[in-house]
PDB file of N, CA and C in Angstrom:
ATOM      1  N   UNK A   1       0.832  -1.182   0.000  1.00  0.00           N
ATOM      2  CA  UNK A   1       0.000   0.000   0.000  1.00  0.00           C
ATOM      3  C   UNK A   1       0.875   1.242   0.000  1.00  0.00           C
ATOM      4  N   UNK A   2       0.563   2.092  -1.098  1.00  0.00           N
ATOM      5  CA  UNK A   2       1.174   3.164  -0.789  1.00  0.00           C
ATOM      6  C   UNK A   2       0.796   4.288   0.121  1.00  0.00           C
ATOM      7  N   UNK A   3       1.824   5.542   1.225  1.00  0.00           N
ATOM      8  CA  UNK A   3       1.678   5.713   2.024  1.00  0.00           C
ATOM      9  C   UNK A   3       0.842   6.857   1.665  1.00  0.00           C
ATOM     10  N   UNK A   4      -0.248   6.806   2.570  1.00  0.00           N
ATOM     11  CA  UNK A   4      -1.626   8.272   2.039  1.00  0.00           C
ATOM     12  C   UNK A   4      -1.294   9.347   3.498  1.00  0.00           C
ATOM     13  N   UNK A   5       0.297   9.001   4.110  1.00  0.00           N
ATOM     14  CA  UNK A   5       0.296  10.357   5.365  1.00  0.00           C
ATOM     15  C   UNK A   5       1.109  11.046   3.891  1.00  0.00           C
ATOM     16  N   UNK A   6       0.399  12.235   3.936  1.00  0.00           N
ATOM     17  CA  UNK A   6       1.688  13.381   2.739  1.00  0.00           C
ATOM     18  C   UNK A   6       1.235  14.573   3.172  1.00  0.00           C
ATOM     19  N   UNK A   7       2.262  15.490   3.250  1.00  0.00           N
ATOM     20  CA  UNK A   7       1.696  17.071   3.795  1.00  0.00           C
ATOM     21  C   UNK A   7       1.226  17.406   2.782  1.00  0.00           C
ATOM     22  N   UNK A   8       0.982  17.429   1.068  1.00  0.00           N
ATOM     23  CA  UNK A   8      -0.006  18.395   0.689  1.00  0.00           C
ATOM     24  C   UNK A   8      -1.082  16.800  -0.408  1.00  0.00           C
ATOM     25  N   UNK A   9      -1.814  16.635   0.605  1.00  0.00           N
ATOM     26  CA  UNK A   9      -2.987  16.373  -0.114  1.00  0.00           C
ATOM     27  C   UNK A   9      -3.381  16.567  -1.708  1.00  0.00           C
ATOM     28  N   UNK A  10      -3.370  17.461  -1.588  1.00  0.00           N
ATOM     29  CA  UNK A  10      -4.427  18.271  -2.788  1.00  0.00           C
ATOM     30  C   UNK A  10      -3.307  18.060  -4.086  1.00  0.00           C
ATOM     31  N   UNK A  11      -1.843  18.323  -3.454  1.00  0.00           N
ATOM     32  CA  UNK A  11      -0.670  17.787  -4.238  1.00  0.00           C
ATOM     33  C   UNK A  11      -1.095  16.659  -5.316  1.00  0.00           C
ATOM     34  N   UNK A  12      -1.119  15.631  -3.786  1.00  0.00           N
ATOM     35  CA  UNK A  12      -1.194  13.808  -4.435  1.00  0.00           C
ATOM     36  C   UNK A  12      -2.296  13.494  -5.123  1.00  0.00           C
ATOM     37  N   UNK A  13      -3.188  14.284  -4.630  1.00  0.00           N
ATOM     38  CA  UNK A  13      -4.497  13.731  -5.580  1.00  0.00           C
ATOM     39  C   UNK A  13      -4.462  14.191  -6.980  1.00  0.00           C
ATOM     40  N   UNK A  14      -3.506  15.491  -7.397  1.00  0.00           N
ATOM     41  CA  UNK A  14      -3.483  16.439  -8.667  1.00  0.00           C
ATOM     42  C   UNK A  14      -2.601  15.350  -9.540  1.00  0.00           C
ATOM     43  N   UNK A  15      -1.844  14.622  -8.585  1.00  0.00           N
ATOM     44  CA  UNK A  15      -0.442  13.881  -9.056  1.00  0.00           C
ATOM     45  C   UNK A  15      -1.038  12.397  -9.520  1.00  0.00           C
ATOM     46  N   UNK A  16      -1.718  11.700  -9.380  1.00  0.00           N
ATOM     47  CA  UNK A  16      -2.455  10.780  -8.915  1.00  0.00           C
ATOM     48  C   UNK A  16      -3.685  10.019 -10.726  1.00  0.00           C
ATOM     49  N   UNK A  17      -2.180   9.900 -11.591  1.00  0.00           N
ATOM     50  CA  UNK A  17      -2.427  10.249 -12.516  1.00  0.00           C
ATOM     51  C   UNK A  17      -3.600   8.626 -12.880  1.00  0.00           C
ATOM     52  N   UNK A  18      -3.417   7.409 -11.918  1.00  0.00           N
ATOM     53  CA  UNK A  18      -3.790   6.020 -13.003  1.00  0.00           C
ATOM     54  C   UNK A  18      -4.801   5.837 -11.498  1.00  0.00           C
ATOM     55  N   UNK A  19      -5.272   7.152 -10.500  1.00  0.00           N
ATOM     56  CA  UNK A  19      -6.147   6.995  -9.781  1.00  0.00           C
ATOM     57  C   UNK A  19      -5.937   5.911  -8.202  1.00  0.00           C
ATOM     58  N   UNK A  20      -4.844   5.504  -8.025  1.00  0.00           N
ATOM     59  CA  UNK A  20      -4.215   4.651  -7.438  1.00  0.00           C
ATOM     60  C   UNK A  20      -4.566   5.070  -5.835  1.00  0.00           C
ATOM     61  N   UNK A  21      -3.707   6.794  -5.921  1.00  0.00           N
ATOM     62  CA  UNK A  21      -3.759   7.300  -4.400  1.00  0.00           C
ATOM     63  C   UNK A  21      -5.389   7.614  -3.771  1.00  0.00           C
ATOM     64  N   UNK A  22      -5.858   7.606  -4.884  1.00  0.00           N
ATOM     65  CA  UNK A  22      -7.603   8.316  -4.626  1.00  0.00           C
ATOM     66  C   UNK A  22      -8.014   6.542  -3.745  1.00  0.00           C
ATOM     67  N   UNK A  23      -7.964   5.837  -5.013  1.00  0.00           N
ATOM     68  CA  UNK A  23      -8.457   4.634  -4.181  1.00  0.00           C
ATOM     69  C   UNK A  23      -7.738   4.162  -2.804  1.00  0.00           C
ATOM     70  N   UNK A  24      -6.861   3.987  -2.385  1.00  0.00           N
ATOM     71  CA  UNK A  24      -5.641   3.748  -1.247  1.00  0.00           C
ATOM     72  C   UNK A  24      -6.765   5.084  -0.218  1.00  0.00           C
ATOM     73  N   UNK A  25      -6.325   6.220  -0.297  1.00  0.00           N
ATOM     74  CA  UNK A  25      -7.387   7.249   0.648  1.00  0.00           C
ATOM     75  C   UNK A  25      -9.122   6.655   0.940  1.00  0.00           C
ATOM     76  N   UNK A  26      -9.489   6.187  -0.028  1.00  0.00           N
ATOM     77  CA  UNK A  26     -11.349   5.883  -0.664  1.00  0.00           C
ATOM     78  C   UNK A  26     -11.125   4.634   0.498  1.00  0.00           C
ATOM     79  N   UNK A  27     -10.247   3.582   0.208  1.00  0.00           N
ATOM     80  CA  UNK A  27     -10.012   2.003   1.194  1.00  0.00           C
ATOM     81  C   UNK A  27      -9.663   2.422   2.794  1.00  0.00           C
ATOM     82  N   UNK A  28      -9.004   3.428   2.952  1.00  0.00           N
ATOM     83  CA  UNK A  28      -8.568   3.945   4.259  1.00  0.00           C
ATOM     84  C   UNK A  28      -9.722   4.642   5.253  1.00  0.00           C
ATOM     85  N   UNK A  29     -10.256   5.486   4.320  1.00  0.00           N
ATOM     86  CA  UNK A  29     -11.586   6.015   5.526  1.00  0.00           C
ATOM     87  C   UNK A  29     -12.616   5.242   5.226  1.00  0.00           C
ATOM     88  N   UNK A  30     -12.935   3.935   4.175  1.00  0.00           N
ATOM     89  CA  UNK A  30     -13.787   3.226   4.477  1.00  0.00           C
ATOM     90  C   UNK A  30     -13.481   2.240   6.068  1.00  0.00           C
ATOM     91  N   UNK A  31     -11.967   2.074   6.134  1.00  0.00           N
ATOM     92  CA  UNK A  31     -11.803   0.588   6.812  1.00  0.00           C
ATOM     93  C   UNK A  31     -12.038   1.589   8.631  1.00  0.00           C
ATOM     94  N   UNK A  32     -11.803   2.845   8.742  1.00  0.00           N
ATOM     95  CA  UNK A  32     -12.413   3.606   9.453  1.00  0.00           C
ATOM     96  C   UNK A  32     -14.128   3.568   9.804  1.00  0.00           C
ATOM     97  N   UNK A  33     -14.394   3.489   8.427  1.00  0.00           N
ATOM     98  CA  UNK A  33     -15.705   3.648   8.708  1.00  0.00           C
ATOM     99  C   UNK A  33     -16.795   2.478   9.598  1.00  0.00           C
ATOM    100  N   UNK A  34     -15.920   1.098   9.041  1.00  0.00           N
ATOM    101  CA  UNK A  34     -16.586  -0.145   9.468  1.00  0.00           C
ATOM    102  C   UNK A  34     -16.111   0.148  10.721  1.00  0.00           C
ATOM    103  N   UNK A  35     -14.660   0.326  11.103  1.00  0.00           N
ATOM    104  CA  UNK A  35     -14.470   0.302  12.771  1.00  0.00           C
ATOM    105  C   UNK A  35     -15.643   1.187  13.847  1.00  0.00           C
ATOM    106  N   UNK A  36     -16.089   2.335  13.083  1.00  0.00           N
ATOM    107  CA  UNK A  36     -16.911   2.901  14.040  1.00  0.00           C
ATOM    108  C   UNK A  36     -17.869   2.292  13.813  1.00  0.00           C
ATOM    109  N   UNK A  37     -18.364   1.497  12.745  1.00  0.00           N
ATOM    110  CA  UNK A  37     -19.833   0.970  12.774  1.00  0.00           C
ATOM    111  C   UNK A  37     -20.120  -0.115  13.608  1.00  0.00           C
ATOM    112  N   UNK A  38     -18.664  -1.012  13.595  1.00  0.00           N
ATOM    113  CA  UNK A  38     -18.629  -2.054  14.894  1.00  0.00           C
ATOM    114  C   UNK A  38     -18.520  -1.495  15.903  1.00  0.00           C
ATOM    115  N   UNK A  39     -17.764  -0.298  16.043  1.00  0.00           N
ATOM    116  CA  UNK A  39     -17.731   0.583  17.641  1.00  0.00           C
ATOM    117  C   UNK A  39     -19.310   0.504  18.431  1.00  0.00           C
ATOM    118  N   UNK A  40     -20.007   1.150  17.594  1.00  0.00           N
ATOM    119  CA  UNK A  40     -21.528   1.748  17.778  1.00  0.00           C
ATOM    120  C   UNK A  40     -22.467   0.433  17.740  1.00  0.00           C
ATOM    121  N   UNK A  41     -22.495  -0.454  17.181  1.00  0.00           N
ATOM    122  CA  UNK A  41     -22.882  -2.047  17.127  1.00  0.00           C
ATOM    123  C   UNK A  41     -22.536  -2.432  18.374  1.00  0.00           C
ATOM    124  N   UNK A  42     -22.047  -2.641  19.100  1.00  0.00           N
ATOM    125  CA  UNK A  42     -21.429  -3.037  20.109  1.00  0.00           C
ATOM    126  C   UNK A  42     -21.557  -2.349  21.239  1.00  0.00           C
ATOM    127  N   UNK A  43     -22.101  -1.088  21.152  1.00  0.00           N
ATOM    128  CA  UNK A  43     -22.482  -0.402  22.181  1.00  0.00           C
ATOM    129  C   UNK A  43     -21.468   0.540  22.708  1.00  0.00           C
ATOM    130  N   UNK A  44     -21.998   2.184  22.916  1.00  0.00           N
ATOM    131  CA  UNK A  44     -20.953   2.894  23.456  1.00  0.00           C
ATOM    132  C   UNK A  44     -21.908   3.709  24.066  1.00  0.00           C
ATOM    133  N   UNK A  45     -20.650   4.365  25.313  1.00  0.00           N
ATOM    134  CA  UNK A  45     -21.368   5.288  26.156  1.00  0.00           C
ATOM    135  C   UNK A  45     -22.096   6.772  25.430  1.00  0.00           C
ATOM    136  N   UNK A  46     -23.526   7.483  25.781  1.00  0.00           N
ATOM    137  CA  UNK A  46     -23.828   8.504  25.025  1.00  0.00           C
ATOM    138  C   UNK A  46     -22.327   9.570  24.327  1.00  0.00           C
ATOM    139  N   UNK A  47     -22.174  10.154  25.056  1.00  0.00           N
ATOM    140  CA  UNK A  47     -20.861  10.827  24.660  1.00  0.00           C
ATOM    141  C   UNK A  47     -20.192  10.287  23.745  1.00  0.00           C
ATOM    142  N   UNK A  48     -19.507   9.185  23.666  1.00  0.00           N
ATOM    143  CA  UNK A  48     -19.106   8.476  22.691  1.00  0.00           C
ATOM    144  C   UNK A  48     -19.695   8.006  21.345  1.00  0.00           C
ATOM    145  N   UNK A  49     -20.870   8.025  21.718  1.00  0.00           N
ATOM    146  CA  UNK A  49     -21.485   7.117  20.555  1.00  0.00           C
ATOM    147  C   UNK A  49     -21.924   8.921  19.647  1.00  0.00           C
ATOM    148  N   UNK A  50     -21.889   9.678  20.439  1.00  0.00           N
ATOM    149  CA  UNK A  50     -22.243  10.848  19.687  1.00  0.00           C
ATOM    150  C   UNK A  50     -20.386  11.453  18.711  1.00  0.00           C
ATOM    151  N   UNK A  51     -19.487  11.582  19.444  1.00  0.00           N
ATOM    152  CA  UNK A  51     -18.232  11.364  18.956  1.00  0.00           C
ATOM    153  C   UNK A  51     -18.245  10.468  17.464  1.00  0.00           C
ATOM    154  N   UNK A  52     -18.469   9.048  18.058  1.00  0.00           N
ATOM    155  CA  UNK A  52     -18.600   8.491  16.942  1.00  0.00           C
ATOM    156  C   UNK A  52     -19.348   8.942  15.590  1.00  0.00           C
ATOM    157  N   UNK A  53     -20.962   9.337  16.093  1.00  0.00           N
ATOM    158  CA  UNK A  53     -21.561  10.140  14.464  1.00  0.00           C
ATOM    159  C   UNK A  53     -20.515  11.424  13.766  1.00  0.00           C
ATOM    160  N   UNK A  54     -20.047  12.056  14.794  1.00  0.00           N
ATOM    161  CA  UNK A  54     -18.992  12.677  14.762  1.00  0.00           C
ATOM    162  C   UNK A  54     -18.082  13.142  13.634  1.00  0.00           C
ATOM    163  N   UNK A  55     -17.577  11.715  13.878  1.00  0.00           N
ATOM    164  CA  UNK A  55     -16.439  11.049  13.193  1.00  0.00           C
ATOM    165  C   UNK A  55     -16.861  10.609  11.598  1.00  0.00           C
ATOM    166  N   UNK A  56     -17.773   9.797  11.918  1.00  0.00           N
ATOM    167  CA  UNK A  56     -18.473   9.451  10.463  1.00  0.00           C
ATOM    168  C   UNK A  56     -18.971  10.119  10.095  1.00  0.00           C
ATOM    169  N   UNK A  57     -19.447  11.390  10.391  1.00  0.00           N
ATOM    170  CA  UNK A  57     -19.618  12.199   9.560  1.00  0.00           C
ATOM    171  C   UNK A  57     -18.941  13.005   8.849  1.00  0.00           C
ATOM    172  N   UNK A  58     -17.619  13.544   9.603  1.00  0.00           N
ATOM    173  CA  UNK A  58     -16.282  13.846   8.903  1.00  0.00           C
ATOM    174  C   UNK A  58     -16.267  12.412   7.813  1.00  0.00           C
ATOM    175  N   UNK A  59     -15.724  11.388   8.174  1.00  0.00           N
ATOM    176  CA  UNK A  59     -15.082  10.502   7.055  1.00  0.00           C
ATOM    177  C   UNK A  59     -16.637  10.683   5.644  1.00  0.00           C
ATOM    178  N   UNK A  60     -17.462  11.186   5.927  1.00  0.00           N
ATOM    179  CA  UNK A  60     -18.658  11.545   4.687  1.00  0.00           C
ATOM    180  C   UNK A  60     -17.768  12.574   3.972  1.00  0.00           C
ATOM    181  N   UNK A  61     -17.744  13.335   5.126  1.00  0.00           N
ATOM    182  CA  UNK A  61     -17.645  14.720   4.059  1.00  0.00           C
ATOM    183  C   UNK A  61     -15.901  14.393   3.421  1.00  0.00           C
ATOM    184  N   UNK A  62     -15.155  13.808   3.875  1.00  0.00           N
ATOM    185  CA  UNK A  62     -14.067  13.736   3.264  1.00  0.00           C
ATOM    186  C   UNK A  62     -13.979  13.075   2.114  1.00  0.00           C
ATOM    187  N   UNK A  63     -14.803  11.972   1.974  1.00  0.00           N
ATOM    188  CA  UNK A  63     -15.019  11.465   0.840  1.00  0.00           C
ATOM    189  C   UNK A  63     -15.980  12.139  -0.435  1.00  0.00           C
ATOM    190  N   UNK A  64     -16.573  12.950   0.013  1.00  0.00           N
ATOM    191  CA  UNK A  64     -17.237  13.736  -0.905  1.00  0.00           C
ATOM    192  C   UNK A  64     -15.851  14.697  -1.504  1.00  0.00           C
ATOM    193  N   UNK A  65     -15.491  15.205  -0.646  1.00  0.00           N
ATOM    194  CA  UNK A  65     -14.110  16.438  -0.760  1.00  0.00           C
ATOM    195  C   UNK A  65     -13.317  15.543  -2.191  1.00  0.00           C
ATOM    196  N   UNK A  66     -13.022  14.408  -1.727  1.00  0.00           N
ATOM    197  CA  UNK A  66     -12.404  13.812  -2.570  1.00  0.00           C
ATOM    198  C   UNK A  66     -12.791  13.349  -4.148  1.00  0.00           C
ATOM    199  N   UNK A  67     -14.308  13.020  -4.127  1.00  0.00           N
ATOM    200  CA  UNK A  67     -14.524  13.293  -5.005  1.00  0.00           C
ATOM    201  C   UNK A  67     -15.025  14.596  -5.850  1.00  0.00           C
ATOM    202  N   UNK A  68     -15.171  15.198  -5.162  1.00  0.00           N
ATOM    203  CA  UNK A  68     -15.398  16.548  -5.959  1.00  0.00           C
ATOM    204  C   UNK A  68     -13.975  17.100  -6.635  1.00  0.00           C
ATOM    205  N   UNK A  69     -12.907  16.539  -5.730  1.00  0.00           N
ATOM    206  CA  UNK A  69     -11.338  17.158  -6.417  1.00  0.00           C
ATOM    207  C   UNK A  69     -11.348  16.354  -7.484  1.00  0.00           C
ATOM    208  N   UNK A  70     -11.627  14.676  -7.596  1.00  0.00           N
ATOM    209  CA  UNK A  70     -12.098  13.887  -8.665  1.00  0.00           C
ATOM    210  C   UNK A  70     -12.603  15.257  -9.875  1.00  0.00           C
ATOM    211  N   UNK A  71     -13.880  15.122  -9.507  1.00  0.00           N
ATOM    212  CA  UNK A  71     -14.606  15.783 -10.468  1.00  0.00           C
ATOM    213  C   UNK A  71     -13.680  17.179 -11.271  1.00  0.00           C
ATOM    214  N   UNK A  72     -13.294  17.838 -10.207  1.00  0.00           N
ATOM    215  CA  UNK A  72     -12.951  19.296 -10.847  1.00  0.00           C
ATOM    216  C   UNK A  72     -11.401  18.902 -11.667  1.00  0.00           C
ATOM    217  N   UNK A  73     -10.174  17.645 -11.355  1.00  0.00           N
ATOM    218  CA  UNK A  73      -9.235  17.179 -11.951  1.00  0.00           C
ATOM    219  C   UNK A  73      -9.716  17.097 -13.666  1.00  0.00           C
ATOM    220  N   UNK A  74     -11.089  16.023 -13.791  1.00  0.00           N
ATOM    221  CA  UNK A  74     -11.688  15.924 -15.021  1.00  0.00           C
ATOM    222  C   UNK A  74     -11.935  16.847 -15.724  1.00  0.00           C
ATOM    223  N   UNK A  75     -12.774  17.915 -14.970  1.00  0.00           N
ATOM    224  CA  UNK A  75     -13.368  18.965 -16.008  1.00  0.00           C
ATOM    225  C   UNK A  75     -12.413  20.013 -16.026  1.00  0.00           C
ATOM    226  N   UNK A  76     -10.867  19.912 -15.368  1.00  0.00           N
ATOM    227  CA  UNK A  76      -9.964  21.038 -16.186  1.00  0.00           C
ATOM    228  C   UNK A  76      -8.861  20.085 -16.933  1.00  0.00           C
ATOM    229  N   UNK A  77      -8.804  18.827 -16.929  1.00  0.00           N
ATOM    230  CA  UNK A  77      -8.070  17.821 -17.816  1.00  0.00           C
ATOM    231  C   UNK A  77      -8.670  17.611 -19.164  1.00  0.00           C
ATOM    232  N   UNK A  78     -10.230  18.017 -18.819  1.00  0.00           N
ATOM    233  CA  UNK A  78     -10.868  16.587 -20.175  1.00  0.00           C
ATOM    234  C   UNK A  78     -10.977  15.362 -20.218  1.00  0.00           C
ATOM    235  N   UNK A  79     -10.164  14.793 -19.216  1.00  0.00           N
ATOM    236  CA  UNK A  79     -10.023  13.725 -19.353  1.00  0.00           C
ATOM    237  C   UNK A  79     -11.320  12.835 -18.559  1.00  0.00           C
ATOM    238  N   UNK A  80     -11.021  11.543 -18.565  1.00  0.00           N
ATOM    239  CA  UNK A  80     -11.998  11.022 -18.242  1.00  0.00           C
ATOM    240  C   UNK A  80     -12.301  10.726 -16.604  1.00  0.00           C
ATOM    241  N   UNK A  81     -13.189  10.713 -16.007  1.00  0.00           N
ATOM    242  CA  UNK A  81     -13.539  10.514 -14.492  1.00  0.00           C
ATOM    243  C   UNK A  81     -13.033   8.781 -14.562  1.00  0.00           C
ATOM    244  N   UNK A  82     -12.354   8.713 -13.052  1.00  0.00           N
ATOM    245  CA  UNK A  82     -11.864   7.746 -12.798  1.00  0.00           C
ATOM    246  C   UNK A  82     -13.100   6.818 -11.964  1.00  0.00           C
ATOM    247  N   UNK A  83     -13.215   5.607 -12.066  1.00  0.00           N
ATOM    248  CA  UNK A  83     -14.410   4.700 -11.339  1.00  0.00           C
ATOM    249  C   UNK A  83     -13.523   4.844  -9.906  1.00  0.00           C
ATOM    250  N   UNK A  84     -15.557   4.390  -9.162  1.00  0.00           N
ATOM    251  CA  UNK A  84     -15.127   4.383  -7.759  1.00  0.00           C
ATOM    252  C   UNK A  84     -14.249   2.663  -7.267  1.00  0.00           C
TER     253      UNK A  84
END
C-alpha cells in the first residue's frame, strides 16, 4: 500500500495520474468507517457514541471532498472521471 500520510494532499491527488492514491485514501476512511460501525454495534457510552456520528460524519464529508477534487481534476483535464 502506498503511504496516504503526505503534507499536501491536494498535491497527491493532482499527481495521482492512473487513480491509485484516490483509491488507497477511498479504502482507508472506508476501513475507518466499518471500525466505528462495529464501535456503535457493540455499544458505546452517550458521549461516545455521539463522537462516533462525529467522526463518520467527517469521514462523509471527506469522501465527498475527494470526489469533488475527482470531479474538478476531469473537467480542467478533459479527461476522463476515474471509477469508484
Amino acid at each position: 500500500m502506498t503511504d496516504i500520510d503526505t503534507p499536501d494532499l491536494a498535491d497527491a491527488l493532482a499527481n495521482d495520474q492512473d487513480g491509485t492514491f484516490r483509491a488507497q485514501l477511498t479504502e482507508y476512511l472506508g476501513t475507518w468507517r466499518d471500525k466505528l460501525n462495529q464501535a456503535r454495534s457493540a455499544g458505546l457510552a452517550p458521549g461516545d457514541y455521539e463522537a462516533a456520528n462525529r467522526l463518520a460524519h467527517s469521514i462523509d464529508q471527506a469522501e465527498k471532498l475527494i470526489r469533488f477534487f475527482t470531479t474538478l481534476k476531469v473537467l480542467a483535464t478533459g479527461g476522463d472521471k476515474q471509477n469508484d
